[in-house]
C-alpha atoms as a PDB file:
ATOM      1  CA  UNK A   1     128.482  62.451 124.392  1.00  0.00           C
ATOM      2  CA  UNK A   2     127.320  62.264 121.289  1.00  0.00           C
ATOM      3  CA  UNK A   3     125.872  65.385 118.776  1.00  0.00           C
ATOM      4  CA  UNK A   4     122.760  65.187 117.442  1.00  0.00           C
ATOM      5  CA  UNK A   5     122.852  66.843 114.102  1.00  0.00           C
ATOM      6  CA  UNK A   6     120.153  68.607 112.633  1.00  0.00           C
ATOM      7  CA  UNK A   7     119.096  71.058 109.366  1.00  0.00           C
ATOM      8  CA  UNK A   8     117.027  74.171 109.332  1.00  0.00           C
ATOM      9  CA  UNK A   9     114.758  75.008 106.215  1.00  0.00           C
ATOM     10  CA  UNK A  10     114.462  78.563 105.540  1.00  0.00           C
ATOM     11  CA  UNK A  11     110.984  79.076 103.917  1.00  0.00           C
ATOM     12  CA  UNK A  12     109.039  81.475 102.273  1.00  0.00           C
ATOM     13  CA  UNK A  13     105.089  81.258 103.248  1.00  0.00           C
ATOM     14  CA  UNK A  14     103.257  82.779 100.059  1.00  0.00           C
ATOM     15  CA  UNK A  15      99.952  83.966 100.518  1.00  0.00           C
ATOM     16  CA  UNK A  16      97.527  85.985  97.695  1.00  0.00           C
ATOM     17  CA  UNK A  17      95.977  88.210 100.622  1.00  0.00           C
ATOM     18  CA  UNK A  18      98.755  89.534 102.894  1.00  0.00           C
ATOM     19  CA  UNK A  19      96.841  90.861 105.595  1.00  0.00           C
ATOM     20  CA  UNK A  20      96.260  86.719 106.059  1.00  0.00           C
ATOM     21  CA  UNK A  21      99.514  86.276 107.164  1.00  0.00           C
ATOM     22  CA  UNK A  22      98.971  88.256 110.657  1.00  0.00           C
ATOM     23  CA  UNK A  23      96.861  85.560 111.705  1.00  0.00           C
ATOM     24  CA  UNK A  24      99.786  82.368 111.567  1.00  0.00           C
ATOM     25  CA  UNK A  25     101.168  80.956 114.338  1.00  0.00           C
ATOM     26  CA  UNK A  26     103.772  78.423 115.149  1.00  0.00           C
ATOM     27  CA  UNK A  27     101.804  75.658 115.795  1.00  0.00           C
ATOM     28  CA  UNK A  28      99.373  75.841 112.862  1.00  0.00           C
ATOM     29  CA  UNK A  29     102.503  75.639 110.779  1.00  0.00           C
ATOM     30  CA  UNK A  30     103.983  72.728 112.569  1.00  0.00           C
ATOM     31  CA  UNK A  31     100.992  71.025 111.796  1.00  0.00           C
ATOM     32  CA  UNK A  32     100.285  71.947 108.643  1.00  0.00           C
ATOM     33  CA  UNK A  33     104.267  70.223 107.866  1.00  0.00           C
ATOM     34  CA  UNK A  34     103.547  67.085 110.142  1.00  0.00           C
ATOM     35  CA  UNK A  35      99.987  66.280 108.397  1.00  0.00           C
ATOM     36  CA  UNK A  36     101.721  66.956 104.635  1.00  0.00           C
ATOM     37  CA  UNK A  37     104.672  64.683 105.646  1.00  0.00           C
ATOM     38  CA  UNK A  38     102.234  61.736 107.046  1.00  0.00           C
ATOM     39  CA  UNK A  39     100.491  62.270 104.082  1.00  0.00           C
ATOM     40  CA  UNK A  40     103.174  62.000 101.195  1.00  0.00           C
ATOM     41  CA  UNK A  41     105.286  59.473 103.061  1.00  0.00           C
ATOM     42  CA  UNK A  42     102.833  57.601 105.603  1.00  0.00           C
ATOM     43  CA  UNK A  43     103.371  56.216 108.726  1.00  0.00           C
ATOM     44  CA  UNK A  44     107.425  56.297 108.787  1.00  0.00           C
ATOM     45  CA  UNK A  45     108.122  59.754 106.881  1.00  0.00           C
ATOM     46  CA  UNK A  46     105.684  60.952 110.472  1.00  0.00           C
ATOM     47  CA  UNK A  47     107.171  59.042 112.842  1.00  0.00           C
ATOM     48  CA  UNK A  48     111.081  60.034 111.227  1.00  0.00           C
ATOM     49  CA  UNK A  49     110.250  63.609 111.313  1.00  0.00           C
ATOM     50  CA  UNK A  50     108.293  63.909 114.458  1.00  0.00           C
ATOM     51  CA  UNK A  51     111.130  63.339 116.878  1.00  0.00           C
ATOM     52  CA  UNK A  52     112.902  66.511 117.244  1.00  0.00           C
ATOM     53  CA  UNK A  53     111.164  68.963 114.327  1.00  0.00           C
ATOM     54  CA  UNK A  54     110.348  72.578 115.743  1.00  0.00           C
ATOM     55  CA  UNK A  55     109.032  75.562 113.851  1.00  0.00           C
ATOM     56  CA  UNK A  56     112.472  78.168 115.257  1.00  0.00           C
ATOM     57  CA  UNK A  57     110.931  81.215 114.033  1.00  0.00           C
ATOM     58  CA  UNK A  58     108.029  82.433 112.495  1.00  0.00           C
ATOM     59  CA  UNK A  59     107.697  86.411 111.171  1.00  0.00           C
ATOM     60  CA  UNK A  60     104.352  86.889 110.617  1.00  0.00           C
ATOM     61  CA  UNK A  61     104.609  90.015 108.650  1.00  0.00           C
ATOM     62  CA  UNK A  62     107.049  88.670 105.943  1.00  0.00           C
ATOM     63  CA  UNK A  63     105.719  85.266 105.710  1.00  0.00           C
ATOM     64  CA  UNK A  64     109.411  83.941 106.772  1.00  0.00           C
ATOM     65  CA  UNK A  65     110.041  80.778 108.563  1.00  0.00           C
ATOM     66  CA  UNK A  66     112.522  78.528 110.370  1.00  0.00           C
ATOM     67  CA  UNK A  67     111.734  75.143 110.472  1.00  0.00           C
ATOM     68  CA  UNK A  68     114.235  72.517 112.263  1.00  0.00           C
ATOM     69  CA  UNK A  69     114.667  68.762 112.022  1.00  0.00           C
ATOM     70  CA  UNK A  70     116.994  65.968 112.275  1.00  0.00           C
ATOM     71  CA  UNK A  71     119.578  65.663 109.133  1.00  0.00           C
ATOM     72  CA  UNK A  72     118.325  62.199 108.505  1.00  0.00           C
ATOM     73  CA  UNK A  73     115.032  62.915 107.352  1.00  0.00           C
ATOM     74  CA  UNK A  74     115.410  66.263 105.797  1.00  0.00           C
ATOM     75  CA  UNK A  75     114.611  65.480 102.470  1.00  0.00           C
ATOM     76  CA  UNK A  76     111.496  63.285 103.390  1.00  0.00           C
ATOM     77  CA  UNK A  77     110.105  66.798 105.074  1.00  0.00           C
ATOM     78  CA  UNK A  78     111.663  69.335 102.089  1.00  0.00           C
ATOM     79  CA  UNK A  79     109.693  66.770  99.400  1.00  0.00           C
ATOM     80  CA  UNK A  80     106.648  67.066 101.408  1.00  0.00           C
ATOM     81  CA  UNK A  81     106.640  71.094 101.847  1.00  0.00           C
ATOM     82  CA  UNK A  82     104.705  71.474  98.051  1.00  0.00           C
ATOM     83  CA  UNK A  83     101.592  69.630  98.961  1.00  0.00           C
ATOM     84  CA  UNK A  84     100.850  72.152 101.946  1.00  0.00           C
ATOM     85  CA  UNK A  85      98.339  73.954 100.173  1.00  0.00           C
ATOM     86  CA  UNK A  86      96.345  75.576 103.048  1.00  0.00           C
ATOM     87  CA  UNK A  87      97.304  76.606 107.197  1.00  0.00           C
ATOM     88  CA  UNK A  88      94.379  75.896 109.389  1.00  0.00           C
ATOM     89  CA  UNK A  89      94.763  78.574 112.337  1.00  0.00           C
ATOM     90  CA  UNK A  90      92.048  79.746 114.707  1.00  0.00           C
ATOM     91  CA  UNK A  91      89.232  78.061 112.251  1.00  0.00           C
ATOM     92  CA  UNK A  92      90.281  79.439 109.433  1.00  0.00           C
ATOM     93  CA  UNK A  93      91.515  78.319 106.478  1.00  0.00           C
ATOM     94  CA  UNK A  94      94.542  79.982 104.609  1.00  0.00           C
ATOM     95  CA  UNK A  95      95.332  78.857 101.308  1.00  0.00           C
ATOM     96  CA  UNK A  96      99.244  79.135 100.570  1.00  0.00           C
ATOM     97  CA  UNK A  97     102.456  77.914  99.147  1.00  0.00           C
ATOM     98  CA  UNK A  98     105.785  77.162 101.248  1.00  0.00           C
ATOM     99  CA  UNK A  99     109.009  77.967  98.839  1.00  0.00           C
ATOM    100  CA  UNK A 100     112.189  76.762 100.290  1.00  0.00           C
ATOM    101  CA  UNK A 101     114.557  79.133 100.283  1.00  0.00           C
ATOM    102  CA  UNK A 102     117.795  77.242 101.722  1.00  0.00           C
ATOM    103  CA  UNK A 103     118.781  74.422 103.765  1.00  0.00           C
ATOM    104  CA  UNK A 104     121.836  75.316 106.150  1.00  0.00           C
ATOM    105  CA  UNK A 105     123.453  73.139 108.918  1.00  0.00           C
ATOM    106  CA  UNK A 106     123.177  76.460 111.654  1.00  0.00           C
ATOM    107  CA  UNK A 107     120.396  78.938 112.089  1.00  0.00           C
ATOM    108  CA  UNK A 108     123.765  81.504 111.623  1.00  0.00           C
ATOM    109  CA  UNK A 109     123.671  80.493 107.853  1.00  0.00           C
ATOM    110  CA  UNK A 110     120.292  80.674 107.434  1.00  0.00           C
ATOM    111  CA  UNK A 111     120.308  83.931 108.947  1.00  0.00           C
ATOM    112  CA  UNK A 112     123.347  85.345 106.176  1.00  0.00           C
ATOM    113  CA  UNK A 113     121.201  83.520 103.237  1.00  0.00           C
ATOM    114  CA  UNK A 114     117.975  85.294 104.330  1.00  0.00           C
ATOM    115  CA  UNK A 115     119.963  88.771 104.818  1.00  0.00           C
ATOM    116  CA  UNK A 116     121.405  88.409 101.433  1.00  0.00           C
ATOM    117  CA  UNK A 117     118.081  87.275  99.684  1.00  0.00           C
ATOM    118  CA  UNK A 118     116.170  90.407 101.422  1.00  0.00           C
ATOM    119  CA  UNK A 119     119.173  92.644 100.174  1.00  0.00           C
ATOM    120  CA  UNK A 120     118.632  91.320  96.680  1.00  0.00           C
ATOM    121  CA  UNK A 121     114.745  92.174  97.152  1.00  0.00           C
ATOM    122  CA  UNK A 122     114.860  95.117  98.128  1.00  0.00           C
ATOM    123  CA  UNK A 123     117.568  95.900  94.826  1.00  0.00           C
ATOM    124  CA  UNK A 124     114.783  94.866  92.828  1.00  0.00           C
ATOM    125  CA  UNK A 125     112.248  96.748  94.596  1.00  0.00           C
ATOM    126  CA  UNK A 126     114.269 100.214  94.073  1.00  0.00           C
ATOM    127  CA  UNK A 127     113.480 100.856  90.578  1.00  0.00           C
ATOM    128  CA  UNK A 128     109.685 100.591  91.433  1.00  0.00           C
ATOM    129  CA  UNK A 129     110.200 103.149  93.781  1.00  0.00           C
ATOM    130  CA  UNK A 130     107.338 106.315  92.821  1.00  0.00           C
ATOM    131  CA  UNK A 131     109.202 108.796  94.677  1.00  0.00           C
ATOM    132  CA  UNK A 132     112.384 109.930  96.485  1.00  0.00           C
ATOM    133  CA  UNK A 133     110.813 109.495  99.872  1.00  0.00           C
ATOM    134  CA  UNK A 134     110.193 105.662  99.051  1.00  0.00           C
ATOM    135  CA  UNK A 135     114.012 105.301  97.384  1.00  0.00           C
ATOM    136  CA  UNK A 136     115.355 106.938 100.559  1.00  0.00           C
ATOM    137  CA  UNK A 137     113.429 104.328 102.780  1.00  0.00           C
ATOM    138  CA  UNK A 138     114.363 101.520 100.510  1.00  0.00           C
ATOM    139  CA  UNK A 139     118.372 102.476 100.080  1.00  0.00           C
ATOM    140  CA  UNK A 140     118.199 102.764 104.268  1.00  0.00           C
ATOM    141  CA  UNK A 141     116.750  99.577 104.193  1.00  0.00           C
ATOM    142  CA  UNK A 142     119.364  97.883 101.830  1.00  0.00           C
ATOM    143  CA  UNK A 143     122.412  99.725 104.302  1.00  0.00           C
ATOM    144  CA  UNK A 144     120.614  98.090 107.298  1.00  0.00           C
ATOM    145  CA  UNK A 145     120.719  94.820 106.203  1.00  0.00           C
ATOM    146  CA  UNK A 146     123.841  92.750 108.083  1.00  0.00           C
ATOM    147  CA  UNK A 147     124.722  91.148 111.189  1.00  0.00           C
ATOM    148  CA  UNK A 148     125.827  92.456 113.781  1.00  0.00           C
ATOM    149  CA  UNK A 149     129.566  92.099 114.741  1.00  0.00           C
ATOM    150  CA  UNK A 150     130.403  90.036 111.467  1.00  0.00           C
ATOM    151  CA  UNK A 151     132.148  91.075 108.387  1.00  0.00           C
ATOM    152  CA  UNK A 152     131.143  90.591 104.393  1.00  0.00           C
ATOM    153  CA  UNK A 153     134.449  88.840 103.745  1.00  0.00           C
ATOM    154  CA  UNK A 154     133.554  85.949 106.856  1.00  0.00           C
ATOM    155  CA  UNK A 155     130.319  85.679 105.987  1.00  0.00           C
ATOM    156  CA  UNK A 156     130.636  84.494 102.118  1.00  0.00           C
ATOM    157  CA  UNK A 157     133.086  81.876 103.630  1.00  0.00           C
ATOM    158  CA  UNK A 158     130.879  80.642 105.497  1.00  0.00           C
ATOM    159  CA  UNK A 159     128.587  80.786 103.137  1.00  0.00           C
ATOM    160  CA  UNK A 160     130.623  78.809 100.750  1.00  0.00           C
ATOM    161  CA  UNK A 161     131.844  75.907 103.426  1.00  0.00           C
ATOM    162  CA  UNK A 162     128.022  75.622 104.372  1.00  0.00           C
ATOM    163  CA  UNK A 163     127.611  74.541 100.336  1.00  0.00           C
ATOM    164  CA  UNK A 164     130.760  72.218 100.137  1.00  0.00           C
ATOM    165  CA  UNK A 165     128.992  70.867 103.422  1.00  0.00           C
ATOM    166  CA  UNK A 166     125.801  69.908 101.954  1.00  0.00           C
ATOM    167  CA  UNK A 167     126.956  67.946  99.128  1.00  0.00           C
END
């Protein structure tokens, strides 16, 4: 048998209004990435990226997303991500920005790069903090953040082998 390898993009969906990212869906997002790849690299960026691309998971409150696709046209879809400038969902238009985050070869090392990004976040978000209620939420926050059943010293090895792996 033979493995079919793909990548997962770990995105950021940035909207001005948050309260506009309730109303995303899967599908408008897949859509929104097909039409912006047929777009930028016609007819054979579309038809490269079309066979096996899925939108993995999509957390409508943080504006997170998992999108997967085969490794041999990941960087025809990751060049097309900045000219998606608006989601069309439910007849509505809503005007964002994707950031990519990270590329990983598993949805496992996406999911230690987006535990470690929200850790750093939420470090930045202490010293805003008003009062001790809100530092006590945050700090809980910050000591909740891992996976289960896997320790700090795996996970930045895997980290690092995921990097040598890319390159």
């Amino acid at each position: 048998m033979v493995r079919v390898k793909s990548r997962y993009l770990l995105c950021e969906i940035t909207v001005s209004d948050r309260s506009q990212l309730l109303q995303l869906d899967d599908r408008a997002v897949a859509t929104a990435v097909r039409a912006a790849v047929a777009r930028t690299h016609g007819d054979y960026g579309a038809a490269q990226c079309v066979i096996g691309f899925s939108v993995k998971y999509l957390n409508a409150h943080t504006g997170i997303v998992f999108l997967r696709f085969p490794k041999r046209c990941y960087r025809l879809l990751w060049s097309a991500l900045p000219f998606i400038t608006c989601i069309e969902t439910r007849g509505h238009k809503i005007p964002c920005v994707l950031n990519c985050l990270h590329v990983g070869g598993t949805i496992r090392t996406c999911q230690k790069f987006l535990i470690k990004y929200n850790t750093q976040q939420l470090h930045q978000m202490l010293p805003k903090c008003k009062n001790d209620e809100e530092k006590q939420q945050v700090r809980k926050a910050i000591l909740t953040c891992s996976l289960p059943g896997s320790n700090r010293k795996e996970s930045e090895e895997d980290f690092e082998s995921e990097e040598d792996e890319e390159e």
